[in-house]
C-alpha atoms as a PDB file:
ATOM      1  CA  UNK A   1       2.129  21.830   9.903  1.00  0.00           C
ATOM      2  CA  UNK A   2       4.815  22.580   7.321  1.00  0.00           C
ATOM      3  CA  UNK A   3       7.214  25.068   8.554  1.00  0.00           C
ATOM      4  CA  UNK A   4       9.230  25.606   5.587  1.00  0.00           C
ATOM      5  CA  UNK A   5       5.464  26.537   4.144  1.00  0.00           C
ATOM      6  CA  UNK A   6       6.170  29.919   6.624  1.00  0.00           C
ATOM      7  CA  UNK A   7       9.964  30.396   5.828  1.00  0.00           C
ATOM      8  CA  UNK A   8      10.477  33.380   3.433  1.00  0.00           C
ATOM      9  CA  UNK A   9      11.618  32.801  -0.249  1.00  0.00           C
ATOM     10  CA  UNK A  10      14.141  34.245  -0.334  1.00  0.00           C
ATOM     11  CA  UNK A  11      14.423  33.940  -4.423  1.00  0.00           C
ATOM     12  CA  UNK A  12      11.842  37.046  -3.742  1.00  0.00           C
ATOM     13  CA  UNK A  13      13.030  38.939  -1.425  1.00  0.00           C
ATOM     14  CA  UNK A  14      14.454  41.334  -3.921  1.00  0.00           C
ATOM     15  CA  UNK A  15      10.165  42.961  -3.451  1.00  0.00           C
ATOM     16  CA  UNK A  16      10.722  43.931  -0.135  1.00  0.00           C
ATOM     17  CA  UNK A  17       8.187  41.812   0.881  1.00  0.00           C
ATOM     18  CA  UNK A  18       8.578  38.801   3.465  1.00  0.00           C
ATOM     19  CA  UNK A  19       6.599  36.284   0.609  1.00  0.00           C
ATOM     20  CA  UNK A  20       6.347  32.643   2.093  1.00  0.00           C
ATOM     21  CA  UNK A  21       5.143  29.796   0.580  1.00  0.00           C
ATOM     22  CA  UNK A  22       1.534  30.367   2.040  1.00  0.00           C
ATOM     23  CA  UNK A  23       1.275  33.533   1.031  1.00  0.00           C
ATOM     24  CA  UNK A  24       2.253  32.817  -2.874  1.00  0.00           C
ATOM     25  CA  UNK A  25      -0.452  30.870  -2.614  1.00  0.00           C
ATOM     26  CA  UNK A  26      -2.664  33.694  -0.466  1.00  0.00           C
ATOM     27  CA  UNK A  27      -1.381  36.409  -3.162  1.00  0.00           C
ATOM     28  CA  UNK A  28      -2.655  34.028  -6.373  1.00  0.00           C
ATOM     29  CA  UNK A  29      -5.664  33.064  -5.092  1.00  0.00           C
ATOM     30  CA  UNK A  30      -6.482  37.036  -4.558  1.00  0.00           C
ATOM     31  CA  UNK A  31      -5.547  37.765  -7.788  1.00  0.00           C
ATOM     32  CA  UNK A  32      -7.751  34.855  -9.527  1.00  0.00           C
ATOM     33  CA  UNK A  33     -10.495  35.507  -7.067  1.00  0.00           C
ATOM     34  CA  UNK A  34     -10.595  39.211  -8.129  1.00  0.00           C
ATOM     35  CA  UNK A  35      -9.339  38.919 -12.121  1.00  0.00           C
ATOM     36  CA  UNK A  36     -12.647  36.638 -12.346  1.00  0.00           C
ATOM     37  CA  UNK A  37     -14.159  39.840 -12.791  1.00  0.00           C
ATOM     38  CA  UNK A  38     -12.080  40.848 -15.843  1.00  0.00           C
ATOM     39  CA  UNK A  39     -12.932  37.755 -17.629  1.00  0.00           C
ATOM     40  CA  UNK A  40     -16.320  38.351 -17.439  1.00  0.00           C
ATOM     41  CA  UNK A  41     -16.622  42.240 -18.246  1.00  0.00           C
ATOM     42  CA  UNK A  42     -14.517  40.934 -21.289  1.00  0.00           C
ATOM     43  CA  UNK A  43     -16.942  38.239 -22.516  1.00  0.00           C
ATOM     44  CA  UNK A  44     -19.662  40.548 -21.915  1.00  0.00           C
ATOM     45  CA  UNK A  45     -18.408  43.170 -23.800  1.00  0.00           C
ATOM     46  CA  UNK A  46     -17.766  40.887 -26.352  1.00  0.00           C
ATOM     47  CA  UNK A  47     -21.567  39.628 -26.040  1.00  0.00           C
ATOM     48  CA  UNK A  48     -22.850  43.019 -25.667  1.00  0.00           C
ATOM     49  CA  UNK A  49     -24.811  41.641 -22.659  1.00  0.00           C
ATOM     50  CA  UNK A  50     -23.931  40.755 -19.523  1.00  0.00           C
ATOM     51  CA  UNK A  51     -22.470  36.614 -19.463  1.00  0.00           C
ATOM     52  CA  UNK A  52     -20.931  34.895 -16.747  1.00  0.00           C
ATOM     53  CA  UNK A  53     -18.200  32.094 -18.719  1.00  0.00           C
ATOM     54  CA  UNK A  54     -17.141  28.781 -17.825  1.00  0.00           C
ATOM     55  CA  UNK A  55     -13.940  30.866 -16.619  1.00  0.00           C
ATOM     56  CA  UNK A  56     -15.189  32.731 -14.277  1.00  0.00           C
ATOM     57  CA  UNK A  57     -16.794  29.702 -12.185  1.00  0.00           C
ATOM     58  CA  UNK A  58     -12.918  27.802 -12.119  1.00  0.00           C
ATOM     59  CA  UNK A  59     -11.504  31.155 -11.171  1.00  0.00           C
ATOM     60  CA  UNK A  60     -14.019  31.514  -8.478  1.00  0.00           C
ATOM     61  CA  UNK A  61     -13.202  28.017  -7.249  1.00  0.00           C
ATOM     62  CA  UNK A  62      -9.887  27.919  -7.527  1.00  0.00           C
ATOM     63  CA  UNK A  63      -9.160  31.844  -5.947  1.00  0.00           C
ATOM     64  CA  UNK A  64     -11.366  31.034  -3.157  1.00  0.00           C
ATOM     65  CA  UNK A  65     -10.111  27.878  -2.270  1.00  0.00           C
ATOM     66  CA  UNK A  66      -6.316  28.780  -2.485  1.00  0.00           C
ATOM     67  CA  UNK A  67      -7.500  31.926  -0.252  1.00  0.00           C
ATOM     68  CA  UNK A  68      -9.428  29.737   2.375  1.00  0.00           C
ATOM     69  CA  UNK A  69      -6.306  27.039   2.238  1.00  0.00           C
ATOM     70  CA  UNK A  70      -4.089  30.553   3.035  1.00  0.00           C
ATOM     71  CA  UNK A  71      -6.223  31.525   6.144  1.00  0.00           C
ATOM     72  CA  UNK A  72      -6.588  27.536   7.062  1.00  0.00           C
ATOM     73  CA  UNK A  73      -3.109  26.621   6.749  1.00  0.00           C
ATOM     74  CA  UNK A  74      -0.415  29.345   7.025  1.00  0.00           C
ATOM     75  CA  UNK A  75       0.750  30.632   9.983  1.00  0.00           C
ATOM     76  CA  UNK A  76      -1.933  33.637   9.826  1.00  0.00           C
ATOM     77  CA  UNK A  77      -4.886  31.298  10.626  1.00  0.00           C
ATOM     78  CA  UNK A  78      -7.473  33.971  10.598  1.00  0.00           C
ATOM     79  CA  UNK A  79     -10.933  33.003  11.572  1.00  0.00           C
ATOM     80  CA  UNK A  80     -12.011  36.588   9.387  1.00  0.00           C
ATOM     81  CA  UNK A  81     -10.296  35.303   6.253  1.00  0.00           C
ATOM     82  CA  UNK A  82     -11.364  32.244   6.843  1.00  0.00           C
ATOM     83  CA  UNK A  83     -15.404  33.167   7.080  1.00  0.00           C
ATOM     84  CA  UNK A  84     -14.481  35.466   4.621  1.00  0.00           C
ATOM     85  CA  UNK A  85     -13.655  32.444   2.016  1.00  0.00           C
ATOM     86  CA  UNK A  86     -15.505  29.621   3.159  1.00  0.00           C
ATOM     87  CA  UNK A  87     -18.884  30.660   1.930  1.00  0.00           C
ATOM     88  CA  UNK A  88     -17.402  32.248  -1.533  1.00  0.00           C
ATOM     89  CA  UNK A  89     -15.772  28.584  -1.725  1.00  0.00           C
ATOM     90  CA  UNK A  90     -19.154  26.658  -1.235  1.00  0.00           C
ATOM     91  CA  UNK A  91     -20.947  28.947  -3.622  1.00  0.00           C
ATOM     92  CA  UNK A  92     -18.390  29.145  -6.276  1.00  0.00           C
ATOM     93  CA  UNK A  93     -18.457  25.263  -7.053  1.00  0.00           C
ATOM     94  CA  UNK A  94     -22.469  24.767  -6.821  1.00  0.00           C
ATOM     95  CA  UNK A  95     -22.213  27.303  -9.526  1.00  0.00           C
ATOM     96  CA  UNK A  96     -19.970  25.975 -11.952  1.00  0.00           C
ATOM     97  CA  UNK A  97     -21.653  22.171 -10.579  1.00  0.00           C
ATOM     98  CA  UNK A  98     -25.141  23.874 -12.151  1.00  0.00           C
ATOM     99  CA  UNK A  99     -22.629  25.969 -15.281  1.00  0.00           C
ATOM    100  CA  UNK A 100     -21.585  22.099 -15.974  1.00  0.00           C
ATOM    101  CA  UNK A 101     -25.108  20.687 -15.477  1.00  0.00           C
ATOM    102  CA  UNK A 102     -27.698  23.027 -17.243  1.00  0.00           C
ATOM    103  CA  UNK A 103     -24.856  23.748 -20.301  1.00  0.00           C
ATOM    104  CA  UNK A 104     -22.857  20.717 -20.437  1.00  0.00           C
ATOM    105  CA  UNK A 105     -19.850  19.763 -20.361  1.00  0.00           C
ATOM    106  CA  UNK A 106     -18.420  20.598 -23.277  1.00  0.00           C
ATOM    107  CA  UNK A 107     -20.571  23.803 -24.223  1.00  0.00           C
ATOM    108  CA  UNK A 108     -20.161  26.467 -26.663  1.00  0.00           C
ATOM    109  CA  UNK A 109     -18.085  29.867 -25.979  1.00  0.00           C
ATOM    110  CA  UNK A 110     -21.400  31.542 -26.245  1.00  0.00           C
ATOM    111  CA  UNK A 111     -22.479  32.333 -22.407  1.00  0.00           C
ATOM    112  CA  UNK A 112     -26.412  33.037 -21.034  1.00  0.00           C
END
């Protein structure tokens, strides 16, 4: 394992917080995991009907997996976080695999 992954930035310590490596990468993937839901009240509102975008399948992805690597990886290795984000992880990309499939790859803005 990396230990320089676990050493503290120290660029940010100025936050108070002891941020490592890992948990940059912990604290995005949160952040994309939950903003997915922004994106889609947005385009929904725009649609005036609920839509799940393109967007909110690679945010799913991505956040989950960056979450998952987090728990896997750092030195917190918790089996909680790690159940927690190894099923969103799985479903997230069979959903944007069928997203791609049923609307193509190179679909129109306009979600169903």
């Amino acid at each position: 394992m990396h230990s320089g992954m676990n050493e503290q930035i120290l660029w940010l310590a100025w936050t108070g917080l002891h941020i490592t490596p890992w948990k940059l990468i912990g604290y995005v993937g949160t952040l994309m995991f939950g903003g997915r839901w922004l994106v889609q009240f947005v385009a929904s509102k725009r649609a005036g009907k609920p839509v799940i975008p393109r967007a909110f399948w690679y945010m799913s992805v991505v956040g989950s997996l960056m979450t998952l690597s987090y728990f896997l990886f750092s030195s917190k290795q918790d089996s909680v976080g790690v159940l927690g984000n190894l099923f969103p992880s799985f479903t997230a990309v069979y959903s944007l695999y069928l997203d791609i499939k049923h609307r193509g790859w190179h679909r129109n803005r306009a979600s169903h």
